[in-house]
N, C-alpha and C. Protein backbone atom coordinates (compact mmCIF):
# COMPACT_ATOMS: atom_id res chain seq x y z
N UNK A 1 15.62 0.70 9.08
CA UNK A 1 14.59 0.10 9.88
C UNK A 1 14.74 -1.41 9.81
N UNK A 2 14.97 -2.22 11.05
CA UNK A 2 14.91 -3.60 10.96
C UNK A 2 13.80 -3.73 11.03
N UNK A 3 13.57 -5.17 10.42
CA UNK A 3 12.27 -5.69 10.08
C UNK A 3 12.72 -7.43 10.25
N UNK A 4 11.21 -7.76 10.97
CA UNK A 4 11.63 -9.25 11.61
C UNK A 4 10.68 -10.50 10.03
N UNK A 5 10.91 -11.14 9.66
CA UNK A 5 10.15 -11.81 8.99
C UNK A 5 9.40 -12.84 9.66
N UNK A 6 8.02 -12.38 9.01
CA UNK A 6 6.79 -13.11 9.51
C UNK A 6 7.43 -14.64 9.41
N UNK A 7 6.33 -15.34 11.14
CA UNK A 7 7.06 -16.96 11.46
C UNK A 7 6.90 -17.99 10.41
N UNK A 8 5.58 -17.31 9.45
CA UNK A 8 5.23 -18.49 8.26
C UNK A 8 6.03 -18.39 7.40
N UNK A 9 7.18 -18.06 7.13
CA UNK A 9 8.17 -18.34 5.96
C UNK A 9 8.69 -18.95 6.54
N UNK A 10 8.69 -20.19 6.06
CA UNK A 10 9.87 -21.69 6.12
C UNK A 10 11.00 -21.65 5.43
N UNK A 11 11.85 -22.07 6.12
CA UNK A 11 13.27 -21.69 5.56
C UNK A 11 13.85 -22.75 5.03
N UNK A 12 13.95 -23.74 4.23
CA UNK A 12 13.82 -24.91 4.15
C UNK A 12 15.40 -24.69 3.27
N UNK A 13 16.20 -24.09 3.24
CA UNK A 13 17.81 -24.13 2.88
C UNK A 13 17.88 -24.02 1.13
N UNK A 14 16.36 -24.14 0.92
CA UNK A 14 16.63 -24.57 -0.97
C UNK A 14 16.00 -22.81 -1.42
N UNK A 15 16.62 -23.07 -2.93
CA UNK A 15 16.34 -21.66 -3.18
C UNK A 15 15.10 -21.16 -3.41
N UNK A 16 14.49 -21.98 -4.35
CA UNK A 16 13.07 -21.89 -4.26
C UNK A 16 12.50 -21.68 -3.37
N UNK A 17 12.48 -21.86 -2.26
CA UNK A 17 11.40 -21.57 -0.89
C UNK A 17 11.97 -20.44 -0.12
N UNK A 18 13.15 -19.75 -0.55
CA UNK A 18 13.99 -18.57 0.48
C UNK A 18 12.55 -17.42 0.00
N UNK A 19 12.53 -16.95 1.37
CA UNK A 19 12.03 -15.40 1.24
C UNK A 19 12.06 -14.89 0.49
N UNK A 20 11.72 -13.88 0.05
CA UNK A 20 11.86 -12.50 -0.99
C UNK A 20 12.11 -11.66 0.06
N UNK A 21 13.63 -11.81 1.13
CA UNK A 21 13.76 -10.38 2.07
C UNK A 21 14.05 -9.01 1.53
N UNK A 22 14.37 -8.76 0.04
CA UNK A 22 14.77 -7.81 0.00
C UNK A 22 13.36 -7.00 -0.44
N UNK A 23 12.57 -7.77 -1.40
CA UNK A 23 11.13 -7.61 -1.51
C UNK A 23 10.47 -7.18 -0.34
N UNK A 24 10.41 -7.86 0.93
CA UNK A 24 9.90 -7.29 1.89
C UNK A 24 10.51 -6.24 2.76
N UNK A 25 11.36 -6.06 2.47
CA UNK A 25 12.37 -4.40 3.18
C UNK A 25 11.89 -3.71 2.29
N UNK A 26 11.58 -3.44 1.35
CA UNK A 26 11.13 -2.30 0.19
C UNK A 26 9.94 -2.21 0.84
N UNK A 27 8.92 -3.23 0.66
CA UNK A 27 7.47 -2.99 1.41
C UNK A 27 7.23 -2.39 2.32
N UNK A 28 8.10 -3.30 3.85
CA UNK A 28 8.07 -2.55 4.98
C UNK A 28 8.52 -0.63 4.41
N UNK A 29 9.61 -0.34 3.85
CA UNK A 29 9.91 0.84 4.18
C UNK A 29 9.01 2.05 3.48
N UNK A 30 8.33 1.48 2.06
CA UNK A 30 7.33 2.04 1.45
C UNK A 30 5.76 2.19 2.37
N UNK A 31 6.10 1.53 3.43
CA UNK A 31 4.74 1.54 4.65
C UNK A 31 5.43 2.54 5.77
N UNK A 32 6.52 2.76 6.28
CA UNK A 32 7.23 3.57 6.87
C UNK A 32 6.95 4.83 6.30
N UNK A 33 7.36 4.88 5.19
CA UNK A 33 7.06 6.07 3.86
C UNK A 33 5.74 6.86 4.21
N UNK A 34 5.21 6.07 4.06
CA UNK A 34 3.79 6.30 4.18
C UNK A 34 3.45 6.96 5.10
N UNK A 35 3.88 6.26 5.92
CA UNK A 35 3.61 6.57 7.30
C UNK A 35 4.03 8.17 7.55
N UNK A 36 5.21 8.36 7.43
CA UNK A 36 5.49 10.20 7.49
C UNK A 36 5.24 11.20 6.73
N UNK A 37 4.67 10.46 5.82
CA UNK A 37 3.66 11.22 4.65
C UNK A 37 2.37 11.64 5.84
N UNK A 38 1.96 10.58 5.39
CA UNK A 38 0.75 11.02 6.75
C UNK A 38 0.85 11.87 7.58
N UNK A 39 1.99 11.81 8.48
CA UNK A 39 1.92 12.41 9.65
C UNK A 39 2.71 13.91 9.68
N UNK A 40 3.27 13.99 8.42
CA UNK A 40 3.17 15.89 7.64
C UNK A 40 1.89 16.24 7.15
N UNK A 41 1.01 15.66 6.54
CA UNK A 41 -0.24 16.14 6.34
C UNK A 41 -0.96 16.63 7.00
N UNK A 42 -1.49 15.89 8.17
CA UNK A 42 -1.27 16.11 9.59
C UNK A 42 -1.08 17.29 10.41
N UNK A 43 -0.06 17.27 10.17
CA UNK A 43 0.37 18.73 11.26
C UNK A 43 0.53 19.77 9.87
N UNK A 44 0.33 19.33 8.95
CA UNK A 44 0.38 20.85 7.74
C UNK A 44 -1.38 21.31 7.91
N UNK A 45 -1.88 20.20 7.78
CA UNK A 45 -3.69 20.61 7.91
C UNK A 45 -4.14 21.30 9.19
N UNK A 46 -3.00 20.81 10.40
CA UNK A 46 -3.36 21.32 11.55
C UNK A 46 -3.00 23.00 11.48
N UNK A 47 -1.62 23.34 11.07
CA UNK A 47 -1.72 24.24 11.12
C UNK A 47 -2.05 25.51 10.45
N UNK A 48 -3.09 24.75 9.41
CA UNK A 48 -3.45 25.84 8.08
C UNK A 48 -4.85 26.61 9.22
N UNK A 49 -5.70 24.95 10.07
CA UNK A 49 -6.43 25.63 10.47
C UNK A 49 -6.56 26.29 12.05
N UNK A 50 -5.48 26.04 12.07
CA UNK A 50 -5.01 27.26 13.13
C UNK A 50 -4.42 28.41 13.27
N UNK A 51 -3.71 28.49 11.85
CA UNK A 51 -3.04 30.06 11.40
C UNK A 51 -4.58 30.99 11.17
N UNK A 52 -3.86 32.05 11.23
CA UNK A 52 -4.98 33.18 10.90
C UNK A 52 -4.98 34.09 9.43
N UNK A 53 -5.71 34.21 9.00
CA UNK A 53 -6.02 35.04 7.72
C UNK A 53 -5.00 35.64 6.70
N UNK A 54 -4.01 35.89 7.56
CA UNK A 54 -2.65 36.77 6.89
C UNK A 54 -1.80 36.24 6.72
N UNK A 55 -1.63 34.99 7.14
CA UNK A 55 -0.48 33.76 6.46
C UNK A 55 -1.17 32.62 5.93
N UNK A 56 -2.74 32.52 5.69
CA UNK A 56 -3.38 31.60 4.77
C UNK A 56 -3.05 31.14 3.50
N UNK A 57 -2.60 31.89 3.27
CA UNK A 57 -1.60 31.70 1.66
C UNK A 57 -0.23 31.18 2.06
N UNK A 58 0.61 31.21 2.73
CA UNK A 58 1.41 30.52 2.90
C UNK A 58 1.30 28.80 3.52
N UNK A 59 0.55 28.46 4.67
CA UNK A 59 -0.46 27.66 4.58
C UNK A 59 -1.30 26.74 4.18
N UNK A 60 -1.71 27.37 3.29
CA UNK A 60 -2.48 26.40 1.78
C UNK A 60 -1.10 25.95 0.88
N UNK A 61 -0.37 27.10 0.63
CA UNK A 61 0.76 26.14 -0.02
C UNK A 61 1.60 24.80 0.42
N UNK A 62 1.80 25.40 2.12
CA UNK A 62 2.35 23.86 2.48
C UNK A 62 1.49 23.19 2.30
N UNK A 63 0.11 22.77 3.17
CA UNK A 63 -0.85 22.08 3.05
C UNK A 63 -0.89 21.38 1.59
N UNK A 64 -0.93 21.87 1.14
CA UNK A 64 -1.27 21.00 -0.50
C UNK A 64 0.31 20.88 -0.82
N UNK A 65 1.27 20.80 -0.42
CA UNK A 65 2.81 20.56 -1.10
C UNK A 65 2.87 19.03 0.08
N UNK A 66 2.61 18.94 1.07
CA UNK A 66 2.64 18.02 1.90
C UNK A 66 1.28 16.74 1.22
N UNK A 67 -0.27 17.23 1.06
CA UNK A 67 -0.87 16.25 0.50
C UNK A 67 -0.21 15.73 -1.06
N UNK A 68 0.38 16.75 -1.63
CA UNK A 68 0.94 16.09 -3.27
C UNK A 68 1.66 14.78 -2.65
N UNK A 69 2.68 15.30 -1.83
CA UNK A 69 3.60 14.52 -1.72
C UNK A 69 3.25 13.04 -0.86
N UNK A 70 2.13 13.02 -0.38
CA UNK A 70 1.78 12.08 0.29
C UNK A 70 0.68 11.21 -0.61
N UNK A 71 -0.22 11.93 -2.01
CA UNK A 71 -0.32 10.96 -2.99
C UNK A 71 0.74 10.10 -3.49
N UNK A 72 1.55 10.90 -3.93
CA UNK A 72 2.31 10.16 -4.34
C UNK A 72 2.43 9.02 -4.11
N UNK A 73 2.99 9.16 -2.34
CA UNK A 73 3.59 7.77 -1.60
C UNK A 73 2.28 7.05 -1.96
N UNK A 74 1.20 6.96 -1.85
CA UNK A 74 0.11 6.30 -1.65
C UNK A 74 0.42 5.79 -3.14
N UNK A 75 0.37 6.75 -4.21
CA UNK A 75 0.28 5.50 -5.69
C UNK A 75 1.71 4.89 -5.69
N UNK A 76 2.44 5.22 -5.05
CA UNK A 76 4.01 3.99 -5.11
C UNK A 76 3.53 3.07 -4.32
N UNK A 77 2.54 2.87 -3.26
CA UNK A 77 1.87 1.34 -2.59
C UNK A 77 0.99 1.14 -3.67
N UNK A 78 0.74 1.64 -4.05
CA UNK A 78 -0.17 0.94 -5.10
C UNK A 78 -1.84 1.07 -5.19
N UNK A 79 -1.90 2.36 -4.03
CA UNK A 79 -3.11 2.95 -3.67
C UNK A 79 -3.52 3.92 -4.37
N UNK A 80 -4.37 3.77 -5.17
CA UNK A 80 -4.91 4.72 -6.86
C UNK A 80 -5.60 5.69 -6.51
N UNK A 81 -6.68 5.36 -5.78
CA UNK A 81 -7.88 6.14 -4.97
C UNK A 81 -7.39 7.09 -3.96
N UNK A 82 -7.89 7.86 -3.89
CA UNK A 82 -7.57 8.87 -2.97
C UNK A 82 -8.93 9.25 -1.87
N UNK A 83 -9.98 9.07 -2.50
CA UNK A 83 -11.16 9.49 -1.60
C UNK A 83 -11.49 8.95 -0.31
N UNK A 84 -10.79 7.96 0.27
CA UNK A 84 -10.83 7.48 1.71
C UNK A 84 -9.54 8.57 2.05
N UNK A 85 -8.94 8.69 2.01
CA UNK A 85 -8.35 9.89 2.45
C UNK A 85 -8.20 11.00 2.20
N UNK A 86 -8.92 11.52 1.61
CA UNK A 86 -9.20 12.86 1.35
C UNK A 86 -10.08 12.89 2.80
N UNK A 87 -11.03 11.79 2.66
CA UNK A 87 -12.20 11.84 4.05
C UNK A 87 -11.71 11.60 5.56
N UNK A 88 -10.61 10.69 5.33
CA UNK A 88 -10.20 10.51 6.71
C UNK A 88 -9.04 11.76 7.34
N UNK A 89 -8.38 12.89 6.65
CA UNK A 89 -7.79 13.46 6.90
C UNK A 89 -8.45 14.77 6.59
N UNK A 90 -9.85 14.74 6.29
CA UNK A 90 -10.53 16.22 6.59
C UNK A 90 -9.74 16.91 5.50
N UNK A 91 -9.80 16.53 4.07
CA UNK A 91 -8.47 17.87 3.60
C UNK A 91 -9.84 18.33 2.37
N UNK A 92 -9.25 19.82 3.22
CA UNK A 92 -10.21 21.20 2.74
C UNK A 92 -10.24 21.46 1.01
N UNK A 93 -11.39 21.70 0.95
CA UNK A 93 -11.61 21.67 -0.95
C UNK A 93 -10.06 22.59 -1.36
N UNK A 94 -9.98 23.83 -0.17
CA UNK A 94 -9.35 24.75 -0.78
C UNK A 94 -7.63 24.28 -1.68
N UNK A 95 -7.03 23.05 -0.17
CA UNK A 95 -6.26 22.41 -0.99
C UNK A 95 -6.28 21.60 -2.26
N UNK A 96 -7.24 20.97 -2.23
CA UNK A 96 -7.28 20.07 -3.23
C UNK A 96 -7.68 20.94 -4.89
N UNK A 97 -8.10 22.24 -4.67
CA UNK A 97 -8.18 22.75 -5.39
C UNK A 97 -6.63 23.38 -6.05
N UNK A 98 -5.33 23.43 -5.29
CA UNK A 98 -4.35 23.98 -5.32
C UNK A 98 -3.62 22.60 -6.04
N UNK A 99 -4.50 21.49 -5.75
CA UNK A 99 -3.44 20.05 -6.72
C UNK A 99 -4.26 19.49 -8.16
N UNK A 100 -5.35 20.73 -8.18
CA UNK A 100 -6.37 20.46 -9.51
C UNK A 100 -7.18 19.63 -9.35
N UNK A 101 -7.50 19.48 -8.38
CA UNK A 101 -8.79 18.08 -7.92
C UNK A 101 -9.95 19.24 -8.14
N UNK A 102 -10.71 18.65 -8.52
CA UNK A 102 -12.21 20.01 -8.99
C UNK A 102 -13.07 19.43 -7.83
């Protein structure tokens, strides 16, 4: 993923004032990260609650193998908390019960 650096870094030729670009390619891509974390959660939540009764168990397992994996990404940004997204992505006690959240 290219990534453009913001106009307020002055480039002033000395070392002291150079960017941290490689610092900010990790960032950007740990926000990328993120980002498809999310958007498996997503379509795993979508389709737990659209499957029917007899593959619910298969289901709940993705569902909660997709939210593990998308904590994760969240505590590698450095995001500890989880309860704004637990809320903003609607995720059902039943999973969170499958990652030991009581």
């Amino acid at each position: 993923m290219a990534v453009r650096m913001p106009s307020n870094f002055g480039q002033s030729g000395h070392g002291d004032d150079a960017p941290d670009v490689l610092g900010f390619e990790i960032l950007a891509e740990k926000a990328a990260s993120l980002g498809r974390a999310g958007e498996r959660v997503e379509a795993a939540l979508a389709r737990l609650r659209k499957g029917g009764a007899e593959e619910r168990a298969v289901l709940l397992k993705a569902a909660a193998e997709a939210v593990h994996a998308y904590f994760i990404q969240r505590e590698l940004c450095g995001l500890r908390r989880h309860d704004a997204a637990i809320r903003e992505y609607d995720i059902p006690k039943a999973v969170l019960a499958r990652l030991g959240a009581r």
